[in-house]
C-alpha atoms as a PDB file:
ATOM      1  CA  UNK A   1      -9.611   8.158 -11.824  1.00  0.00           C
ATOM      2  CA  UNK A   2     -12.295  10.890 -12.361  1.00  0.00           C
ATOM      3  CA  UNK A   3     -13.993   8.779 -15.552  1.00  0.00           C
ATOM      4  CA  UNK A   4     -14.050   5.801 -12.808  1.00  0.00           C
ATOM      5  CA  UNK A   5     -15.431   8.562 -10.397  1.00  0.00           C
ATOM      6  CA  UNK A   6     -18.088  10.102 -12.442  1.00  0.00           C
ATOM      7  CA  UNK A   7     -18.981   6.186 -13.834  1.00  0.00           C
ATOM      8  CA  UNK A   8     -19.389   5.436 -10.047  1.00  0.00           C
ATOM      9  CA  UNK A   9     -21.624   8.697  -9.709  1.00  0.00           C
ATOM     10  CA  UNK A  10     -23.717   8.168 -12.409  1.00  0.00           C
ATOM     11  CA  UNK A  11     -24.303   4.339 -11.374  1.00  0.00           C
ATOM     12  CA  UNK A  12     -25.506   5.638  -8.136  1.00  0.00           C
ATOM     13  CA  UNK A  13     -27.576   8.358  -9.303  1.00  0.00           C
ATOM     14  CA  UNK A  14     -29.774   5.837 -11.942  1.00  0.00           C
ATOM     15  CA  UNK A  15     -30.325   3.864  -8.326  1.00  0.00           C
ATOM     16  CA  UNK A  16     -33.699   4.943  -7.005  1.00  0.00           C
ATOM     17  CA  UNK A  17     -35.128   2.308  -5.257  1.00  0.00           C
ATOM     18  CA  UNK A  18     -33.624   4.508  -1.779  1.00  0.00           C
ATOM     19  CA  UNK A  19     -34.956   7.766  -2.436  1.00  0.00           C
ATOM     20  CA  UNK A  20     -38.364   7.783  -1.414  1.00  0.00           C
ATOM     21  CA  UNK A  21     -37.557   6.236   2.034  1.00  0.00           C
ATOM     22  CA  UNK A  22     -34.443   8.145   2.371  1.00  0.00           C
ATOM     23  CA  UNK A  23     -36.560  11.640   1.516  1.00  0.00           C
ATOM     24  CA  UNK A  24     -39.331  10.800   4.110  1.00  0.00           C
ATOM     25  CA  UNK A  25     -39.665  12.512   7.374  1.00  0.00           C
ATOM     26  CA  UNK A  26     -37.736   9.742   8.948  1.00  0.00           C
ATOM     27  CA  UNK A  27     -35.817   7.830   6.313  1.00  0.00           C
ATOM     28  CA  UNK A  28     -32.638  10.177   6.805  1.00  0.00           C
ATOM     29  CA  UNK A  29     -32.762   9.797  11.041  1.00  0.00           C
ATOM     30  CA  UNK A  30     -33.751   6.216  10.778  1.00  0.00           C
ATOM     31  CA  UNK A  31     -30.728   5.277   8.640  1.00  0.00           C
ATOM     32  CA  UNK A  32     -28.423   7.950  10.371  1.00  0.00           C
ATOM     33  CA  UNK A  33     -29.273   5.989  13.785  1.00  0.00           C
ATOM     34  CA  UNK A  34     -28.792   2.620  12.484  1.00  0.00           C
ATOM     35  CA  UNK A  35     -25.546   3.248  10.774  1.00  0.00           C
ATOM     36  CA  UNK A  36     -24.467   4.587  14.141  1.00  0.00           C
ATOM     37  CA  UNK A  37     -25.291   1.642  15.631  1.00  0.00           C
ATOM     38  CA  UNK A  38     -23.762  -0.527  13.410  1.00  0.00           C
ATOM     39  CA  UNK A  39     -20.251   1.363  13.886  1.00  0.00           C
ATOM     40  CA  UNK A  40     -20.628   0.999  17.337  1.00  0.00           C
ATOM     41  CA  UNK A  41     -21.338  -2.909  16.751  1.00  0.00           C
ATOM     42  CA  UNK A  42     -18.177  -3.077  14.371  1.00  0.00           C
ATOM     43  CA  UNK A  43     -15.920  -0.511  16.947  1.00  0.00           C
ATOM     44  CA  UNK A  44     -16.387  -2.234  20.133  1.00  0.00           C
ATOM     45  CA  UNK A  45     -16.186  -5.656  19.264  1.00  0.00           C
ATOM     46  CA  UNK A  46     -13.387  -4.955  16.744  1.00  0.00           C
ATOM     47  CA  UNK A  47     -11.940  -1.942  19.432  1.00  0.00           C
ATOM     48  CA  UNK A  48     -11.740  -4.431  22.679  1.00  0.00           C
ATOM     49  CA  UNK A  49     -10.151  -7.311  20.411  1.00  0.00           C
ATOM     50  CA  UNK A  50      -7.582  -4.902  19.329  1.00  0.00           C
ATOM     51  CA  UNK A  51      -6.845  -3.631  22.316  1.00  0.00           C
ATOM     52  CA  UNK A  52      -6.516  -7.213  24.555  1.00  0.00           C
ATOM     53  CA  UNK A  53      -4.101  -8.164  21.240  1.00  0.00           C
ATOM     54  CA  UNK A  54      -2.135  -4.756  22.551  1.00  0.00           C
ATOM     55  CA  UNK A  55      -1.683  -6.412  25.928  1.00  0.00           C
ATOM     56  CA  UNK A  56      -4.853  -4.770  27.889  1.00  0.00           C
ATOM     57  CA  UNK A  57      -7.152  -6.635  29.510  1.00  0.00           C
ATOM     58  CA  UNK A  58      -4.650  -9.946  29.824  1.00  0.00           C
ATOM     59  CA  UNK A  59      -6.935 -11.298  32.127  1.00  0.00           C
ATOM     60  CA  UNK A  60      -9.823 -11.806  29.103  1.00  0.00           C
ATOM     61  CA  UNK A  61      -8.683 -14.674  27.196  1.00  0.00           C
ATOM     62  CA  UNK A  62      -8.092 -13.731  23.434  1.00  0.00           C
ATOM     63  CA  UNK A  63     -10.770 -16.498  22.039  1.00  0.00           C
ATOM     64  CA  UNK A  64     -13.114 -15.389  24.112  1.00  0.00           C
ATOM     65  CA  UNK A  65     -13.200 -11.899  22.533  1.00  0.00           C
ATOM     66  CA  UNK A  66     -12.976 -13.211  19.374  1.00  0.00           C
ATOM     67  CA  UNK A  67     -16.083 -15.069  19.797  1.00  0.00           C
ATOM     68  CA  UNK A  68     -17.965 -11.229  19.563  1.00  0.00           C
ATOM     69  CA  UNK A  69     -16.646 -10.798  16.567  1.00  0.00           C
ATOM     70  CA  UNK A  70     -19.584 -11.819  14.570  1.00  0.00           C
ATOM     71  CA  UNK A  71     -21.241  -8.839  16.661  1.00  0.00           C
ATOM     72  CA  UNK A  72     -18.526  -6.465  14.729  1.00  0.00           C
ATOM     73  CA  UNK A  73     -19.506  -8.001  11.436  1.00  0.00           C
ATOM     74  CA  UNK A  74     -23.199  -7.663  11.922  1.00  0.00           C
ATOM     75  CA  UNK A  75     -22.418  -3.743  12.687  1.00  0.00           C
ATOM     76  CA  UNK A  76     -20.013  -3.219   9.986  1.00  0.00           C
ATOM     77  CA  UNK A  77     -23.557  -4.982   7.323  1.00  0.00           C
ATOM     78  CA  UNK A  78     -25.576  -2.759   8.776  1.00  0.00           C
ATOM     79  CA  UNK A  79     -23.256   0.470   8.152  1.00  0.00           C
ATOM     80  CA  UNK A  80     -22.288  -0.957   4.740  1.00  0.00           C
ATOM     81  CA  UNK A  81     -26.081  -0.833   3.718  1.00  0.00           C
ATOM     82  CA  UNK A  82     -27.086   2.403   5.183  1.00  0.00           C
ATOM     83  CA  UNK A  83     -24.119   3.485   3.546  1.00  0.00           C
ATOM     84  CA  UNK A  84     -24.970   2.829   0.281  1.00  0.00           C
ATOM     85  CA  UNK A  85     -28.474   4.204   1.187  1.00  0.00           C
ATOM     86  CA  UNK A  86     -26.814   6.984   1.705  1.00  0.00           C
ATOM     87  CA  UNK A  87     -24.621   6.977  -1.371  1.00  0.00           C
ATOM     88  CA  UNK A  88     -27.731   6.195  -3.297  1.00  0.00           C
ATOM     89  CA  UNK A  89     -29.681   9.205  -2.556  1.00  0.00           C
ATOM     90  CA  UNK A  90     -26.615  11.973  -2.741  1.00  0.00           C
ATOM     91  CA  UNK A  91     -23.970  10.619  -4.682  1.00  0.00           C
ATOM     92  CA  UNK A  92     -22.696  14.314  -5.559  1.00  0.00           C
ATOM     93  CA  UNK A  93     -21.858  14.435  -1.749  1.00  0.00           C
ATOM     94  CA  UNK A  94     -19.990  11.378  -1.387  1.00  0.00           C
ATOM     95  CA  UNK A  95     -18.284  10.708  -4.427  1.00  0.00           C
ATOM     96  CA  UNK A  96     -16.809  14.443  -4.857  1.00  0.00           C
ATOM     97  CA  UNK A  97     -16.191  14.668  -0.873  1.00  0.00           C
ATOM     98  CA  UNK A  98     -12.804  14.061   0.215  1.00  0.00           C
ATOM     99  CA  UNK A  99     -13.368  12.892   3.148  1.00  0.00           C
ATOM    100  CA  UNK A 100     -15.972  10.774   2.272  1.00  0.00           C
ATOM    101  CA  UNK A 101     -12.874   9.296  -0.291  1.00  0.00           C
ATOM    102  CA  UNK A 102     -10.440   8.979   2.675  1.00  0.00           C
ATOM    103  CA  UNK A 103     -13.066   7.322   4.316  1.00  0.00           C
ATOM    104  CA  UNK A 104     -13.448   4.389   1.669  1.00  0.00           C
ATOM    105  CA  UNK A 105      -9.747   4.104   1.065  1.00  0.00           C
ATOM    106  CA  UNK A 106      -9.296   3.747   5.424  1.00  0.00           C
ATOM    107  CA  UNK A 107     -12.298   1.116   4.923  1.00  0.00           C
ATOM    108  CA  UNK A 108     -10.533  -0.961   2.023  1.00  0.00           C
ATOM    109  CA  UNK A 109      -6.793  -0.851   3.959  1.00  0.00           C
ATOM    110  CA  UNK A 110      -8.614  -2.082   6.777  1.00  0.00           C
ATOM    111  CA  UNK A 111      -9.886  -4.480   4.911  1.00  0.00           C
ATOM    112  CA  UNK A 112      -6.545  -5.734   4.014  1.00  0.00           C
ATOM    113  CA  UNK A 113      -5.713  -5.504   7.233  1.00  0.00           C
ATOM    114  CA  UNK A 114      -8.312  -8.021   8.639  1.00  0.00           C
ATOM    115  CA  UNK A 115      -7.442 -10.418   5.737  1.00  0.00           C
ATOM    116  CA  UNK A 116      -3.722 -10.638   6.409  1.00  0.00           C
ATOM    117  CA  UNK A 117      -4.699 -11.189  10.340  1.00  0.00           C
ATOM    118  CA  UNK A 118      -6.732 -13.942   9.400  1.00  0.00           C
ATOM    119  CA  UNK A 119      -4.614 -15.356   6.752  1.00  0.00           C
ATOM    120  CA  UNK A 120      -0.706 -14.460   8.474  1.00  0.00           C
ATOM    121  CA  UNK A 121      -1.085 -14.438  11.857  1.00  0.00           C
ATOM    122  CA  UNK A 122      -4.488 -15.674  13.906  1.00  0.00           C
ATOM    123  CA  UNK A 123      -3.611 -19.122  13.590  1.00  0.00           C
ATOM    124  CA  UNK A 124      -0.388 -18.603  16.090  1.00  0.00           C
ATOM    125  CA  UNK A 125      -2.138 -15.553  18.071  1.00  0.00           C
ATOM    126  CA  UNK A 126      -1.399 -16.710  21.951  1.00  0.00           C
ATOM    127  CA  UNK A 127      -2.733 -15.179  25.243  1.00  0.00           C
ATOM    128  CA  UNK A 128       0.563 -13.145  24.967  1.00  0.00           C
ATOM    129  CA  UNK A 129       0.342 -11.528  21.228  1.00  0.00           C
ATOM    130  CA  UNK A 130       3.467 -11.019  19.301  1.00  0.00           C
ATOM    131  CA  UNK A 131       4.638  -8.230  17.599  1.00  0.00           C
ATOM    132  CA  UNK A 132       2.980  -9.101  14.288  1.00  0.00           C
ATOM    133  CA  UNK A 133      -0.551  -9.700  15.710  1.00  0.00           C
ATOM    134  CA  UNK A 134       0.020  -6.523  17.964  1.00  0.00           C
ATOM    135  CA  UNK A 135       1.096  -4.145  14.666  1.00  0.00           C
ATOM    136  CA  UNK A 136      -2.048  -5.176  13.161  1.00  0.00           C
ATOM    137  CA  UNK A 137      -4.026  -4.631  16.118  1.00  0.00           C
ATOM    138  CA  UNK A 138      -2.790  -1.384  16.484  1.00  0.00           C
ATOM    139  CA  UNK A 139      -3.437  -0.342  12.634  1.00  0.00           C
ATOM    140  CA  UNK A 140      -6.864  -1.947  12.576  1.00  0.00           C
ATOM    141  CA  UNK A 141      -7.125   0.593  15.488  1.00  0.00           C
ATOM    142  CA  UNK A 142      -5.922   3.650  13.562  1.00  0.00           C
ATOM    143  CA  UNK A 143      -7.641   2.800  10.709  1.00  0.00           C
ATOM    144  CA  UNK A 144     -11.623   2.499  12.173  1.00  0.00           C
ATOM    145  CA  UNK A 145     -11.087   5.527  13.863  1.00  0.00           C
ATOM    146  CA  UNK A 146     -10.128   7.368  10.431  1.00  0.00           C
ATOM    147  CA  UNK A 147     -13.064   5.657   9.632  1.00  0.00           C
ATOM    148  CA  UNK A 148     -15.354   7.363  11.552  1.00  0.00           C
ATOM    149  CA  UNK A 149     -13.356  10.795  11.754  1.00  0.00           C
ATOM    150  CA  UNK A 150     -13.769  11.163   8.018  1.00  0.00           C
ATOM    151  CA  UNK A 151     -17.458  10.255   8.696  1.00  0.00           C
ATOM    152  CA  UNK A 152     -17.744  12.675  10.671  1.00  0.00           C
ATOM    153  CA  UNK A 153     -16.301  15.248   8.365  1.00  0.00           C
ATOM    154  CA  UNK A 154     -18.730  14.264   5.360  1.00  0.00           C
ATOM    155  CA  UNK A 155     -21.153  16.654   7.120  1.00  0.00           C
ATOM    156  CA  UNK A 156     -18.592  19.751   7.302  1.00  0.00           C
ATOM    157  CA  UNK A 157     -17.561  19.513   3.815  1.00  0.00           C
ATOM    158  CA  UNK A 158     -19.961  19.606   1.018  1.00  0.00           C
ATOM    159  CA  UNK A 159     -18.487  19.445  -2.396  1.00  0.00           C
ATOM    160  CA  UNK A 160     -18.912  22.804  -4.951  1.00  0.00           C
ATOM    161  CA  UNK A 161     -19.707  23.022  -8.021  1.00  0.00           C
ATOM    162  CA  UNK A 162     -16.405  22.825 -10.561  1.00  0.00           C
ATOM    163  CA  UNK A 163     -17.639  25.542 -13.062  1.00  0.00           C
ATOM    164  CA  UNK A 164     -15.506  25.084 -16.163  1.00  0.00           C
ATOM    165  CA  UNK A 165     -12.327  24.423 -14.512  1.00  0.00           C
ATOM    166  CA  UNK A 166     -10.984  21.033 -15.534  1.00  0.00           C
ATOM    167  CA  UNK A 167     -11.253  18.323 -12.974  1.00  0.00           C
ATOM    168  CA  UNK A 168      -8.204  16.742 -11.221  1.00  0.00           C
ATOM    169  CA  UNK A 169      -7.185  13.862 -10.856  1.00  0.00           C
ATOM    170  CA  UNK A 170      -9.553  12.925  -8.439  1.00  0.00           C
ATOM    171  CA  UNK A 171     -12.547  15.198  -8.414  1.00  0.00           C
ATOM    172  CA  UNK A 172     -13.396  16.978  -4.851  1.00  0.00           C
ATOM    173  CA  UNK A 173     -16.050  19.294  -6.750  1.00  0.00           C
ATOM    174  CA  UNK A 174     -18.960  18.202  -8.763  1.00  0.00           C
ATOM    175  CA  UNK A 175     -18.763  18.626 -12.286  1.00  0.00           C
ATOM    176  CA  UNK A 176     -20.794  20.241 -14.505  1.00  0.00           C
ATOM    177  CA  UNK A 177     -21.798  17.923 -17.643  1.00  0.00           C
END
């Protein structure tokens, strides 16, 4: 895992193409704002669907909320690519972070989660949600908020330097090569 994590590092580091913008006055805020935006794009679409599947709201009819879910989508583009912006310009403090590695694995079991909605259970999703539809409602739920919690905690944890101690199994410090 830390070969595949230092691979990943150095992939990102050989990507400039983000730096300049991203080390202008404004690149940082500009990017910062939009992937906010996007998350709130991907969490309230994404959020209310959830939730009516949960049995609030009955009074909104299920394929009507889904119809914003192109909305969440669009939001969860735009994070994905100021993400990597991100990534791109201080790959030391994501790849090494923790939290920014919680944050990716949340992402991908979301991920999983959407597909086996889509593929398992959308089809027979009724105004009245079963249980099925309603335990992957509520983990899609759990899991974007992890999402953003471990966002959040990016900025409070910056990863040290290892100094010649060997790394783990998965890095959380930055290794010296």
């Amino acid at each position: 895992m830390y070969a595949l994590q230092l691979r990943i590092y150095d992939m990102f580091r050989a990507m400039k193409w983000a730096t300049p913008f991203m080390t202008s006055k404004w690149g940082w805020p500009f990017c910062e704002t939009v992937h906010f935006l996007g998350l709130s794009l991907l969490i309230g679409t994404i959020g209310m669907f959830d939730l009516r599947l949960l049995g609030i709201g009955r009074r909104i009819p299920i394929r009507a909320l889904h119809k914003l879910v192109p909305w969440g989508v669009s939001g969860y583009i735009l994070a994905v690519i100021t993400g990597i912006m991100f990534l791109a310009t201080e790959p030391d403090q994501y790849i090494f972070n923790p939290a920014f590695q919680w944050k990716v694995l949340f992402m991908a079991v979301a991920g999983l989660n959407m597909a086996t909605f889509y593929a398992v259970v959308f089809r027979r999703v009724s105004e009245d949600a079963k249980l099925p539809a309603k335990l992957i409602a509520a983990l899609s739920l759990f899991l974007w908020i992890g999402v953003i919690v471990f966002g959040r905690m990016l900025t409070f944890y910056r990863p040290a330097d290892c100094g010649s101690n060997l790394a783990p199994f998965i890095s959380t410090c930055i290794p010296l090569r």
